[in-house]
Protein backbone atom coordinates (compact mmCIF):
# COMPACT_ATOMS: atom_id res chain seq x y z
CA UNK A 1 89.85 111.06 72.99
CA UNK A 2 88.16 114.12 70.94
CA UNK A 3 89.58 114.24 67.77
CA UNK A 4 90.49 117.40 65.81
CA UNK A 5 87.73 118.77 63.24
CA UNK A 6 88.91 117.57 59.62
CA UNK A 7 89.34 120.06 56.94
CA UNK A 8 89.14 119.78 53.10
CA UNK A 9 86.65 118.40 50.65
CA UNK A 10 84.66 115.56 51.99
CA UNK A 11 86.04 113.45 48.92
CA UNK A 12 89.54 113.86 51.08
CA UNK A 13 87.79 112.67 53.97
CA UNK A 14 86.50 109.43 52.28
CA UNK A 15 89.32 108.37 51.21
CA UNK A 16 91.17 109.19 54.48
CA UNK A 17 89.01 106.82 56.63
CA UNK A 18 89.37 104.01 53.24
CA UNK A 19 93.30 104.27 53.87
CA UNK A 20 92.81 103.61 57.90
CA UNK A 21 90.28 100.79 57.64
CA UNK A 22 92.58 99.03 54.98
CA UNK A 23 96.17 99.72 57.09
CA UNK A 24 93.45 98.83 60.92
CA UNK A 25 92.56 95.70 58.58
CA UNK A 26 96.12 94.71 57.89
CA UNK A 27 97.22 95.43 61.29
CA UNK A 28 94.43 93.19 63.22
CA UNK A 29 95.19 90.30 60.35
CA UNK A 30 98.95 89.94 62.05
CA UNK A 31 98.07 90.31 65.28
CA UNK A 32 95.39 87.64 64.94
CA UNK A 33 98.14 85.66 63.02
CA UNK A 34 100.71 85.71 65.98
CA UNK A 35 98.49 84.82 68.40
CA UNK A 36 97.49 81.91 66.39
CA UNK A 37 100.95 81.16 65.78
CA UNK A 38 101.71 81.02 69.79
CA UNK A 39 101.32 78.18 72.27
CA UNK A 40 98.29 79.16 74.78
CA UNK A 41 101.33 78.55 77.78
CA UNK A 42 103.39 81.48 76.56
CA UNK A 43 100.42 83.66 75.23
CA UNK A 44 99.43 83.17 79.18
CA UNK A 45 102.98 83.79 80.36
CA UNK A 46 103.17 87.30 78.58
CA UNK A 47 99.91 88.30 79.21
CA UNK A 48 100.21 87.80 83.08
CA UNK A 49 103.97 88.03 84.17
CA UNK A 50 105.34 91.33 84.59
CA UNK A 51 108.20 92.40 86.58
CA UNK A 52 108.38 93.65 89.75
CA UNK A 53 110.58 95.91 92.01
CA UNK A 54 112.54 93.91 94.83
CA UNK A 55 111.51 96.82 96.94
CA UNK A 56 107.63 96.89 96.46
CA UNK A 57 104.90 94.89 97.85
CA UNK A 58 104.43 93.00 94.50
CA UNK A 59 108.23 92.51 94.72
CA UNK A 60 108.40 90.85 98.56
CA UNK A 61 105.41 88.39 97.85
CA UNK A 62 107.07 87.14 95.21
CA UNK A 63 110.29 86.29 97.21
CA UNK A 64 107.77 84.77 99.73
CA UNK A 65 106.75 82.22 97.51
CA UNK A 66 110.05 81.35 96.24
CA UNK A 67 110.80 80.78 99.67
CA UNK A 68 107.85 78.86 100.69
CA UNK A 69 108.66 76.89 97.80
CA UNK A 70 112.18 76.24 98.86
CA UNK A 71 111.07 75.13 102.52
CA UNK A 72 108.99 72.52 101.23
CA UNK A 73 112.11 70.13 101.26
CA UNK A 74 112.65 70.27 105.02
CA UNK A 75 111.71 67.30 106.62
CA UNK A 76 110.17 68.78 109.17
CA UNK A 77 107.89 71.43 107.10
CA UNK A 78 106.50 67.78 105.17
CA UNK A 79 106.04 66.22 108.76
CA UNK A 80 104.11 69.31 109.94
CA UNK A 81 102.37 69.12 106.51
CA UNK A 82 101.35 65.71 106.74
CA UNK A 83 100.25 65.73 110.39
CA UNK A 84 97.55 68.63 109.50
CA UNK A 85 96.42 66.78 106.37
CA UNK A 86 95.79 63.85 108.60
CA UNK A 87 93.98 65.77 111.45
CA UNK A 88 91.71 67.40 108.85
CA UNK A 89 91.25 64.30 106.97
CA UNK A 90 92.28 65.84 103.57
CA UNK A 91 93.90 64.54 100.37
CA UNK A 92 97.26 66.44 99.05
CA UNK A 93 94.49 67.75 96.17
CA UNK A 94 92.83 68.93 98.45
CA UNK A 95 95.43 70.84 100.47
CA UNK A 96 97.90 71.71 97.84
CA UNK A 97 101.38 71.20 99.55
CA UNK A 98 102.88 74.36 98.04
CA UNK A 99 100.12 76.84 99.61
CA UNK A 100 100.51 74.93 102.57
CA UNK A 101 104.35 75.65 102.53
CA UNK A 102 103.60 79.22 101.92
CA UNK A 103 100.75 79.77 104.41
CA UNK A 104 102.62 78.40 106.83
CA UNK A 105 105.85 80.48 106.46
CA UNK A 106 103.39 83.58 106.12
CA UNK A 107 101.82 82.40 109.67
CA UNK A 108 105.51 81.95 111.54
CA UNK A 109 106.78 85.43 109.97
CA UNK A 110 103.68 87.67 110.56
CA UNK A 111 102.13 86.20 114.00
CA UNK A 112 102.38 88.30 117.11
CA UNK A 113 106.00 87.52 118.67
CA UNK A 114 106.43 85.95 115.16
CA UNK A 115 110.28 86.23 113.47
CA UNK A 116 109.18 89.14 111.66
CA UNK A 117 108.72 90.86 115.21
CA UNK A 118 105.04 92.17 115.30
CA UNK A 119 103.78 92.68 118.75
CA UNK A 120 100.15 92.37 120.09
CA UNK A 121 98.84 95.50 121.61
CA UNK A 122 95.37 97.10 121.88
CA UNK A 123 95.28 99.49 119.38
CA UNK A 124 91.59 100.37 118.53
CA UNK A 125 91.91 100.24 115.06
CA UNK A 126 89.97 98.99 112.18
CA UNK A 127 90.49 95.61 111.32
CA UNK A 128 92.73 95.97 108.57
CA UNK A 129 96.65 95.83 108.19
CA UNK A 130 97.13 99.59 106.52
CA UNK A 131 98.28 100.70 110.12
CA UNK A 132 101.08 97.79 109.79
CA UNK A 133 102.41 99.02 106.63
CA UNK A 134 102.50 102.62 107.63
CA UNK A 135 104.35 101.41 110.36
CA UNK A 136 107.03 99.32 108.14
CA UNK A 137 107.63 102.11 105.41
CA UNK A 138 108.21 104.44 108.17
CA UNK A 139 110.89 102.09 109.59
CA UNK A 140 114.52 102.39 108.15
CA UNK A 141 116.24 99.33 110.57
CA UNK A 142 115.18 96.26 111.70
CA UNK A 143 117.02 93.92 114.63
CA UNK A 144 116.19 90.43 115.99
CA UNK A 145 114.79 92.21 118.99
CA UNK A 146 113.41 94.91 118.16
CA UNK A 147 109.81 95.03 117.46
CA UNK A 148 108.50 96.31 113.52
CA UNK A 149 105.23 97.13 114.39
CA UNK A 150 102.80 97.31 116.63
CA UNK A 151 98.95 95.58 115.86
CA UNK A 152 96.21 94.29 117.60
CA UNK A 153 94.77 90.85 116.68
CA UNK A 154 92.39 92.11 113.82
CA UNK A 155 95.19 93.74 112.22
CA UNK A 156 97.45 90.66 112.34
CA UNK A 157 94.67 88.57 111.07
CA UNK A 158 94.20 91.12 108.23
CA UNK A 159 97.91 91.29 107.57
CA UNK A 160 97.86 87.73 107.18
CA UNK A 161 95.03 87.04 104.81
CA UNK A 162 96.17 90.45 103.00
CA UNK A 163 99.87 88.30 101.83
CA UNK A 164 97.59 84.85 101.55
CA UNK A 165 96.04 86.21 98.87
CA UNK A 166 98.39 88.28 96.83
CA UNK A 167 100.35 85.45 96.87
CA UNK A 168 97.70 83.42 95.02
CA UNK A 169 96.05 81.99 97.98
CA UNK A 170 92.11 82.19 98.24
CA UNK A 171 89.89 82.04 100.68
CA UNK A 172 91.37 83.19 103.88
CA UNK A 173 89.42 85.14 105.87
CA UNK A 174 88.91 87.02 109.21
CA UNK A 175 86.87 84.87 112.18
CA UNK A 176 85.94 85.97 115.39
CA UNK A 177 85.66 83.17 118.27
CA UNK A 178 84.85 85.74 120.65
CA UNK A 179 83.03 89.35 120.38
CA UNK A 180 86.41 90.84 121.22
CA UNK A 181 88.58 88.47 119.46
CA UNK A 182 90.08 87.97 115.70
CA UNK A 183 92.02 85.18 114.35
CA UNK A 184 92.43 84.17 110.58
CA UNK A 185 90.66 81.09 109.04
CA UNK A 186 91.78 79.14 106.13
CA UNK A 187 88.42 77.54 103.81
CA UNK A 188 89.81 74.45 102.10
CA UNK A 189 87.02 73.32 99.61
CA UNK A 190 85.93 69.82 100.24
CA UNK A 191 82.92 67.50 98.97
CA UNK A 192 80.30 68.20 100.37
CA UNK A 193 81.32 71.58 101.55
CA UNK A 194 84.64 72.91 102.93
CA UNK A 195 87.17 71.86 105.68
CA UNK A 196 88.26 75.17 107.67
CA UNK A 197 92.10 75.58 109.30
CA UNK A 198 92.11 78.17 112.34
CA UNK A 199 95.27 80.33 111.71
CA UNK A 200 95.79 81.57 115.36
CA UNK A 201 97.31 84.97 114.88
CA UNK A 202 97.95 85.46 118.56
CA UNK A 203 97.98 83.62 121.77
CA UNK A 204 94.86 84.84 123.29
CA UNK A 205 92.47 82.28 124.74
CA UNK A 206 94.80 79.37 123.99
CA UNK A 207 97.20 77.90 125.23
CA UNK A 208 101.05 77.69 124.62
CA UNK A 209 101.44 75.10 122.19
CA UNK A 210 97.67 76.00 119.99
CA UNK A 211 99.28 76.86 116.34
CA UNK A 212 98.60 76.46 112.95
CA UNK A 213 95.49 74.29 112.29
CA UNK A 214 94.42 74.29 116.44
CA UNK A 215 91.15 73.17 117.60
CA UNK A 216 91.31 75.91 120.57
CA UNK A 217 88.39 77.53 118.96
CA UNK A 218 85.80 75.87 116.57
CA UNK A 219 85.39 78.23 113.34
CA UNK A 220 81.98 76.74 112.72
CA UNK A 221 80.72 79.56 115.19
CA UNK A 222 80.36 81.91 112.68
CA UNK A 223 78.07 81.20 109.92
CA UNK A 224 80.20 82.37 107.20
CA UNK A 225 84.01 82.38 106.78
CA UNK A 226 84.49 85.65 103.80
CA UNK A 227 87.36 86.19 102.16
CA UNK A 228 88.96 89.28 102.92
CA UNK A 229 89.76 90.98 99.16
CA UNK A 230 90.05 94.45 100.75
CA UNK A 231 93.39 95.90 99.00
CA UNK A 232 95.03 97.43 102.06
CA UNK A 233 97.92 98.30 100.28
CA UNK A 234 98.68 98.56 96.39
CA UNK A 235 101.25 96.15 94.98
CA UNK A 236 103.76 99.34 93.87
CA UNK A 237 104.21 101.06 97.12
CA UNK A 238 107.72 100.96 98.12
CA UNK A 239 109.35 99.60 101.38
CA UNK A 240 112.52 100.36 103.09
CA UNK A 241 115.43 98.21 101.52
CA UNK A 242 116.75 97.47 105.40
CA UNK A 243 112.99 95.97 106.38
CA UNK A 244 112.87 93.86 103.48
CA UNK A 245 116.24 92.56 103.59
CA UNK A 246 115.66 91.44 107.54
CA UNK A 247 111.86 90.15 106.81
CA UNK A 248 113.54 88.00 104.06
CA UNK A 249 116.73 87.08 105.99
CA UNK A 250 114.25 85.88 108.89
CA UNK A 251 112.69 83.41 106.58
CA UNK A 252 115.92 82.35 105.53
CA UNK A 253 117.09 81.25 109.43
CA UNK A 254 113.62 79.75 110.29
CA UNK A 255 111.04 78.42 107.77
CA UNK A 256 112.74 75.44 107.67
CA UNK A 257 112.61 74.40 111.05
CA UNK A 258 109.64 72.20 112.92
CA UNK A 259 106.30 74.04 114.13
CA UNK A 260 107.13 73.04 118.11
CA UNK A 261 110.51 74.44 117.98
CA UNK A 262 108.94 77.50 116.09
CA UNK A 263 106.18 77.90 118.58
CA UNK A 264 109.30 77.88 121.58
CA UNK A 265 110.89 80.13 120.11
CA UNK A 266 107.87 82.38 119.89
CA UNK A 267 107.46 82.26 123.45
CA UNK A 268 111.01 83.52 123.99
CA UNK A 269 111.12 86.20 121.13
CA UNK A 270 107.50 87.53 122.96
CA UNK A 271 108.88 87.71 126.27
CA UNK A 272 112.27 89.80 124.81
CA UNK A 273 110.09 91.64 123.00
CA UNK A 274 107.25 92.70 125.77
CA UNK A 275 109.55 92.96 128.28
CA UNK A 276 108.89 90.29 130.18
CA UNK A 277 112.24 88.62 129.48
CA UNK A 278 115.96 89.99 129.03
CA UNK A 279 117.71 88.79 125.46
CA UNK A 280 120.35 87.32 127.98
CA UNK A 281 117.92 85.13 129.76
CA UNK A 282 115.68 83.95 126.11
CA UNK A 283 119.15 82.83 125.14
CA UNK A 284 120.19 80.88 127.82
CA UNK A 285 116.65 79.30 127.49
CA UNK A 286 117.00 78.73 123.94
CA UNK A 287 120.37 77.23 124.34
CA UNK A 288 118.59 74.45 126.96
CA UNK A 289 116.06 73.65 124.00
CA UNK A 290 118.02 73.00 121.66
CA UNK A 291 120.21 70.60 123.44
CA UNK A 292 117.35 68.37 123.58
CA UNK A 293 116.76 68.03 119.91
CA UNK A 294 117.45 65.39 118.50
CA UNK A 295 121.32 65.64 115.94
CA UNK A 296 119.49 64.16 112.89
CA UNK A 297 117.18 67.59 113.11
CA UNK A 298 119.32 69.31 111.34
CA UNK A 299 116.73 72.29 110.39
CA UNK A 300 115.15 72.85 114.05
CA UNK A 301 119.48 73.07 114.89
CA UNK A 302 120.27 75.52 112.99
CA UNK A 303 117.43 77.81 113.58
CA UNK A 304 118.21 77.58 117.12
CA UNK A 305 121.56 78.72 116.27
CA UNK A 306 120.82 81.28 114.46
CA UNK A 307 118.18 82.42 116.99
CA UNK A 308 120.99 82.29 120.08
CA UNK A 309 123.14 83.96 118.23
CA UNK A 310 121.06 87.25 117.64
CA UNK A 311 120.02 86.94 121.76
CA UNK A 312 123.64 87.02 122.50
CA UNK A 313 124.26 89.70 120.15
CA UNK A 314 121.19 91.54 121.60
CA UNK A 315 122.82 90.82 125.21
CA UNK A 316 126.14 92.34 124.33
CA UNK A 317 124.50 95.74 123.06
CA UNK A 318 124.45 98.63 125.79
């Protein structure tokens, strides 16, 4: 900042700048003291936590990862948990249990035919999730059946290792199995170099049970796995109360429940939601699932209830 030319006798001035390096001396000697006089935990804590708007970007992760957190005491989340950790022969160090929990809900919610209703279609676009948001903050409703937005398998990769890492997870990034083909890759650091998860953001080229940590393609086929750090939308920007309020009553009915009976339900939600299948006849499908799980599943029940329940809904609406 320019300051304003000083007038009087350059004595005045002299003693001016004396008085402010005296009062600037003071002043640093308490700050210096208080931060001295303050644990490092809470000196971190202030410096680092500031609040955020329910209705923001910042705001939504946040409620993401005290969700996440609160799945990881399904049985069926730690079953799913432990079954990857043993396929990728990793420790719990290694694959923190919490990120897992939080990945994992982030892959269910945001997938193509996912419970936050994204559809796959070919869009053209640059493979990055602005297009997804713009679509969101436009929207002012949200059903069970009705599809959010609309995103090709870049963007839906994107989108996905866009919320890993906001919400404190590193080193997801974009892979391409094919030249026309995009799915999301988790990097877990290992000794002597890294395991890597395949995140399959869509169906394409695999079949219907590939999901979360698949084998259908082999990410070693591309030399380097990058994180994606690009800032597709600022932390601030607002969303419509109504979208949040179904993307975080969605995780509420499902992110408990088993990866199968999340991946069936997928299949049903996609076909309602391409077309391909009334709400009337994914219900009646969904109702034939559930009655073969088990009673003791308690989680994978009640997300098929609540799943039915918006169908029939869906089926009574003209």
């Amino acid at each position: 900042m320019r300051q304003r030319p000083r007038r009087g006798p350059a004595a005045m001035q002299v003693i001016a700048s004396g008085i402010r390096l005296l009062f600037g001396g003071l002043i640093l000697s308490a700050v210096s003291f208080v931060a001295a006089a303050t644990p490092p935990a809470q000196r971190t804590a202030s410096n680092t936590s500031t609040p955020t708007e329910p209705n923001t970007v910042a705001g939504l992760v946040a409620r993401l990862r005290t969700q996440a957190a609160a799945s990881q005491s399904s049985p069926a989340v730690r079953a799913d948990y432990d079954a990857l950790r043993a396929t990728q022969s990793l420790s719990a160090a290694q694959l923190p249990y919490a990120d897992y929990a939080y990945l994992r809900l982030l892959f269910e919610a945001t997938r193509d035919g996912g419970y936050w209703n994204l559809h796959w279609a070919i869009t053209d676009r640059e493979p990055n999730s602005d297009a997804i948001w713009a679509q969101w903050r436009a929207r002012r409703s949200a059903t069970p059946t009705g599809i959010t937005a609309t995103a090709e398998c870049d963007e839906l990769s994107a989108l996905y290792a866009f919320l890993a890492r906001r919400g404190g997870v590193r080193n997801v990034g974009l892979f391409w199995p094919t030249a026309n083909h995009t799915v999301a890759v988790w990097r877990i650091p290992t000794t002597p170099g890294e395991t890597r998860i395949v995140v399959p953001t869509t169906q394409i080229f695999l079949s219907q049970y590939d999901s979360f940590g698949t084998r259908g393609f082999d990410p070693w086929k591309q030399a380097t796995i990058y994180e994606y750090g690009r800032r597709d939308i600022v932390d601030d920007a607002r969303l419509p109360q109504a979208l949040i309020g179904f993307f975080l009553a969605q995780n509420d009915k499902y992110a408990r429940a088993s990866g199968l009976s999340l991946q069936r339900m997928r299949q049903l939600r996609d076909g309602v939601l391409d077309g391909s299948l009334s709400a009337d006849q994914a219900m009646r499908q969904a109702q034939a699932q559930r009655e073969r799980i088990a009673p003791g599943a308690a989680d994978d029940r009640s997300a098929y209830a609540h799943f039915i329940r918006d169908l029939q809904a869906a089926a009574k609406t003209p």
